[in-house]
C-alpha atoms as a PDB file:
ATOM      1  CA  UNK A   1      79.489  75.554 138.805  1.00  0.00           C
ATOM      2  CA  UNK A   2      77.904  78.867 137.492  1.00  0.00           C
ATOM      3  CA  UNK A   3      78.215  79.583 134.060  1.00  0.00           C
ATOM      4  CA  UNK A   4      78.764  83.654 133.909  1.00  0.00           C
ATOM      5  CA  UNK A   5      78.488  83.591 130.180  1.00  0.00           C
ATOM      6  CA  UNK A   6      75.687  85.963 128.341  1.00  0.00           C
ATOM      7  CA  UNK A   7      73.336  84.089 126.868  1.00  0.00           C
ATOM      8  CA  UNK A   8      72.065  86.140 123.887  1.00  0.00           C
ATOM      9  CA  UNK A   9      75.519  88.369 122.826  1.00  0.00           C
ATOM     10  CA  UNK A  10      74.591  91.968 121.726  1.00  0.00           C
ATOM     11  CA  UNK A  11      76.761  91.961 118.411  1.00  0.00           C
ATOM     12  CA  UNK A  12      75.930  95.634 117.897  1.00  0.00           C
ATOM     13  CA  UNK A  13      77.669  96.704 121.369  1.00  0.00           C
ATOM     14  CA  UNK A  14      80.963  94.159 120.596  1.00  0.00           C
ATOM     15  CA  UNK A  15      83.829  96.685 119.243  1.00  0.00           C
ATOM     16  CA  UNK A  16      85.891  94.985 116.314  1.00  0.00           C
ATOM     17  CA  UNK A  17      89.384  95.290 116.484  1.00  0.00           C
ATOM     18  CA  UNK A  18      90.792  96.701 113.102  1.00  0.00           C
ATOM     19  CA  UNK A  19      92.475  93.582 111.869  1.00  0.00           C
ATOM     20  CA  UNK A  20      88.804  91.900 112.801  1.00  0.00           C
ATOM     21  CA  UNK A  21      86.924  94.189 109.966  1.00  0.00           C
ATOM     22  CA  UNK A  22      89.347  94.034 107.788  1.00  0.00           C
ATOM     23  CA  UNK A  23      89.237  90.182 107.961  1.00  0.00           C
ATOM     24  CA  UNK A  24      85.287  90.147 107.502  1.00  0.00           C
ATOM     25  CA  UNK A  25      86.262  92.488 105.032  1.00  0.00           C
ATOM     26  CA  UNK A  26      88.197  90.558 103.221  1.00  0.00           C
ATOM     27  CA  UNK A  27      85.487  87.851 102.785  1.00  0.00           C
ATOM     28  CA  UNK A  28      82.974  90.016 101.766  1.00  0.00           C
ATOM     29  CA  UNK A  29      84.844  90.789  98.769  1.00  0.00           C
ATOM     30  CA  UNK A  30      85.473  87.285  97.973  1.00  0.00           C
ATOM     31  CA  UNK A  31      81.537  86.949  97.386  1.00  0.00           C
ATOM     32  CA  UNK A  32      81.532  90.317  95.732  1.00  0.00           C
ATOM     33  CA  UNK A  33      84.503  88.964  93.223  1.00  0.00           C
ATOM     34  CA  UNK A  34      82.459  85.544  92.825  1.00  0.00           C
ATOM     35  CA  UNK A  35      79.433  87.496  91.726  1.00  0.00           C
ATOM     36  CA  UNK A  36      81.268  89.928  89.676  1.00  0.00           C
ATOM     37  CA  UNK A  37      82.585  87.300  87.911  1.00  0.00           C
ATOM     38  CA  UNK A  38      79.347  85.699  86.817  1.00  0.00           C
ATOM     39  CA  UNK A  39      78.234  89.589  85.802  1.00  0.00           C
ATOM     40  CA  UNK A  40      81.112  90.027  83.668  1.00  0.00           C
ATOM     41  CA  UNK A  41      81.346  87.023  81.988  1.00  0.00           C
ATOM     42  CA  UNK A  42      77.653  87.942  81.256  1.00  0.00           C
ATOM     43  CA  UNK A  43      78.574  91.004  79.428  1.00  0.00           C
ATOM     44  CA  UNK A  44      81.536  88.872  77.749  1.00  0.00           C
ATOM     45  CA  UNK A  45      78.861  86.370  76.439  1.00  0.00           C
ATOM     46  CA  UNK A  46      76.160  89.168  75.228  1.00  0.00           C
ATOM     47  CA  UNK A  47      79.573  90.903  73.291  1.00  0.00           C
ATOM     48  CA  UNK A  48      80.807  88.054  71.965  1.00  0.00           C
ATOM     49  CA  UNK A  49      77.747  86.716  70.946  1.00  0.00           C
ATOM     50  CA  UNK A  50      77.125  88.988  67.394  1.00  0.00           C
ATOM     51  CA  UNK A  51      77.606  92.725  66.153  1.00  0.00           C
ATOM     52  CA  UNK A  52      74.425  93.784  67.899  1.00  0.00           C
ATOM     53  CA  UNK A  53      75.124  91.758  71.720  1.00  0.00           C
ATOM     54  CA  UNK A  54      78.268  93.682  71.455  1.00  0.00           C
ATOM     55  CA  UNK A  55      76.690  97.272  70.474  1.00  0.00           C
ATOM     56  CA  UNK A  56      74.359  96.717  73.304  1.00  0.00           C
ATOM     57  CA  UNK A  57      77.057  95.389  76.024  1.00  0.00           C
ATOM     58  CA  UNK A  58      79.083  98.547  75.259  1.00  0.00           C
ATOM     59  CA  UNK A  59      75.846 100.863  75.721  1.00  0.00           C
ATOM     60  CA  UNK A  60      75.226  98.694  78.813  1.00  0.00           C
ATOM     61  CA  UNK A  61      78.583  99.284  79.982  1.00  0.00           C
ATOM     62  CA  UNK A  62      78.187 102.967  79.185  1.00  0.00           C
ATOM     63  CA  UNK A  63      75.159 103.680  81.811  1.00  0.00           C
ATOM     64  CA  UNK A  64      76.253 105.013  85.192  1.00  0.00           C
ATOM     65  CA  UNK A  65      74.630 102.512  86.960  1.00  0.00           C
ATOM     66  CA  UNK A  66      77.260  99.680  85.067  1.00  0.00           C
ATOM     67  CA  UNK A  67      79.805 101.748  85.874  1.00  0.00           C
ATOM     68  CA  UNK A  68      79.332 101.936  89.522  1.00  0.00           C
ATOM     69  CA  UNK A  69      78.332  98.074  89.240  1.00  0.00           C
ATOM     70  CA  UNK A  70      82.122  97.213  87.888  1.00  0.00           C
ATOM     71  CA  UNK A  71      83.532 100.084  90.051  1.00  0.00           C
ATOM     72  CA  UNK A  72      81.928  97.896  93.123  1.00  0.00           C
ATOM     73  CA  UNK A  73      83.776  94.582  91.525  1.00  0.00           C
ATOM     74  CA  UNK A  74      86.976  96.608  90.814  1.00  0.00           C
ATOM     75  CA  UNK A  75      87.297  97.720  94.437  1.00  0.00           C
ATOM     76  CA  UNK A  76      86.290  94.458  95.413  1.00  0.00           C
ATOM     77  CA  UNK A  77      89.173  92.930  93.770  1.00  0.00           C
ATOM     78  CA  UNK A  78      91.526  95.323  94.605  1.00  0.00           C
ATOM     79  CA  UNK A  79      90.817  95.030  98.149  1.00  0.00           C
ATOM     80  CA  UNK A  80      91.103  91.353  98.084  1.00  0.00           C
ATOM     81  CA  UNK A  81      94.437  91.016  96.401  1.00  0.00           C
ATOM     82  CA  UNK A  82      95.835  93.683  98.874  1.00  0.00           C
ATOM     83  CA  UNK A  83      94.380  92.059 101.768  1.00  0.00           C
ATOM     84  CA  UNK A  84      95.476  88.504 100.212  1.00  0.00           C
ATOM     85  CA  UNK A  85      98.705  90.101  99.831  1.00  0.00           C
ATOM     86  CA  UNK A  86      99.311  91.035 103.550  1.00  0.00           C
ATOM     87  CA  UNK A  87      98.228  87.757 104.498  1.00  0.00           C
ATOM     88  CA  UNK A  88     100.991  86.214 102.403  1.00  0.00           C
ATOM     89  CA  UNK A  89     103.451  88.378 103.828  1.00  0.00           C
ATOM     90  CA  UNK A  90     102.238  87.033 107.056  1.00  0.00           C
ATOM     91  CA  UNK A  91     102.719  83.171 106.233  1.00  0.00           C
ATOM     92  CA  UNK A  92     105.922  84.492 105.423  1.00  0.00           C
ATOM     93  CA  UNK A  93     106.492  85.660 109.282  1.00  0.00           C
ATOM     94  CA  UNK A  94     106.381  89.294 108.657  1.00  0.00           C
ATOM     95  CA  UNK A  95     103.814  91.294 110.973  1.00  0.00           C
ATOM     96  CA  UNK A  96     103.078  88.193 112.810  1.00  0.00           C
ATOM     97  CA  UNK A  97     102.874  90.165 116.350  1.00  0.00           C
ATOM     98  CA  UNK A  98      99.958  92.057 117.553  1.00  0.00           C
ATOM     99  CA  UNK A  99     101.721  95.381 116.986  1.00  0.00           C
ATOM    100  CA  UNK A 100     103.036  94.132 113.405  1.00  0.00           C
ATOM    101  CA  UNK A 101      99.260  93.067 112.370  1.00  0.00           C
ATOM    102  CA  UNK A 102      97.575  96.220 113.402  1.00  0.00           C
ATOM    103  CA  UNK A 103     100.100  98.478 111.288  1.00  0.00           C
ATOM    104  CA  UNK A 104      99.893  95.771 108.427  1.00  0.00           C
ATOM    105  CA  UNK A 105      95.999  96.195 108.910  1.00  0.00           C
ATOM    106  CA  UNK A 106      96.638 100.079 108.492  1.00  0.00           C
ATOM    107  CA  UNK A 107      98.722 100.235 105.783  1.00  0.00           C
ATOM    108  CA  UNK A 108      96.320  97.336 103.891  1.00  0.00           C
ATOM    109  CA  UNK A 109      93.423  99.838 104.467  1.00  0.00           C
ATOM    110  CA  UNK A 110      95.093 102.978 103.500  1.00  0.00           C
ATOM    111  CA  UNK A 111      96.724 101.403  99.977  1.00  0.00           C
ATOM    112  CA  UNK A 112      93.283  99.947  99.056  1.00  0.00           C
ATOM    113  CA  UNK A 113      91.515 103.059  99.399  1.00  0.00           C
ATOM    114  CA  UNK A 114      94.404 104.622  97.404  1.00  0.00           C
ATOM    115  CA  UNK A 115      93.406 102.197  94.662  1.00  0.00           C
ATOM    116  CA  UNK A 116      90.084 101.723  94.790  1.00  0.00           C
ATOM    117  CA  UNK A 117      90.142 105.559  94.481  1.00  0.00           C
ATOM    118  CA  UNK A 118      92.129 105.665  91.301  1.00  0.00           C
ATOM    119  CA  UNK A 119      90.088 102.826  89.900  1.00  0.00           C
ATOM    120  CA  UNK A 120      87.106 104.807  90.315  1.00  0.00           C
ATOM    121  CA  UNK A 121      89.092 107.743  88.551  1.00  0.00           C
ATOM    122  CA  UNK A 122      89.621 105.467  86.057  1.00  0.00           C
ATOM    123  CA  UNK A 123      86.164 103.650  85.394  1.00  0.00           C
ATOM    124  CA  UNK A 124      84.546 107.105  85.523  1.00  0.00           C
END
């Protein structure tokens, strides 16, 4: 029997379905949300800590470069409950077909950029 299967898999020339990124996706920003939390409990420590950790944790806060940093574990988060949210809806049997996942997949994409968006907005 011949075995027809590649041997070494060129993961750069596989296409993703939609539903496939957004699942990686979705995993990502589970690490990003277990990091974030260790950097913002961090900055809760340092402002808790006296008058002067909590001076400095606001200028900290303040820089740009914090501000994208918590923007990153904003979005992160944001992502993750929407995409946690659609995979709720689909224990609960909706969008459970190919069709229904790629238009749940869709509509978890566009609302997350929505928010992510107006968290920026907001952080900035």
């Amino acid at each position: 029997m011949k075995d027809t299967r590649p041997i070494n898999i060129d993961l750069t020339s596989i296409r993703f379905p939609l539903t496939a990124l957004l699942s990686i996706t979705h995993r990502i920003t589970g690490v990003i949300i277990f990091v974030g939390v260790a950097i913002l409990l961090y900055l809760l420590e340092m402002s808790l800590e006296s008058e002067a950790g909590f001076s400095k944790a606001q200028e900290l806060i303040g820089t740009p470069f914090a501000k994208f940093v918590i923007w990153g574990i904003v979005a992160g988060l944001l992502y993750h409950i929407v995409a946690g949210t659609k995979h709720l809806l689909m224990d609960l049997g909706f969008g459970e077909t190919l069709s229904g996942a790629a238009i749940s997949a869709r509509i978890t994409l566009i609302v997350s950029v929505l928010l992510i968006i107006a968290a920026g907005v907001w952080i900035w």
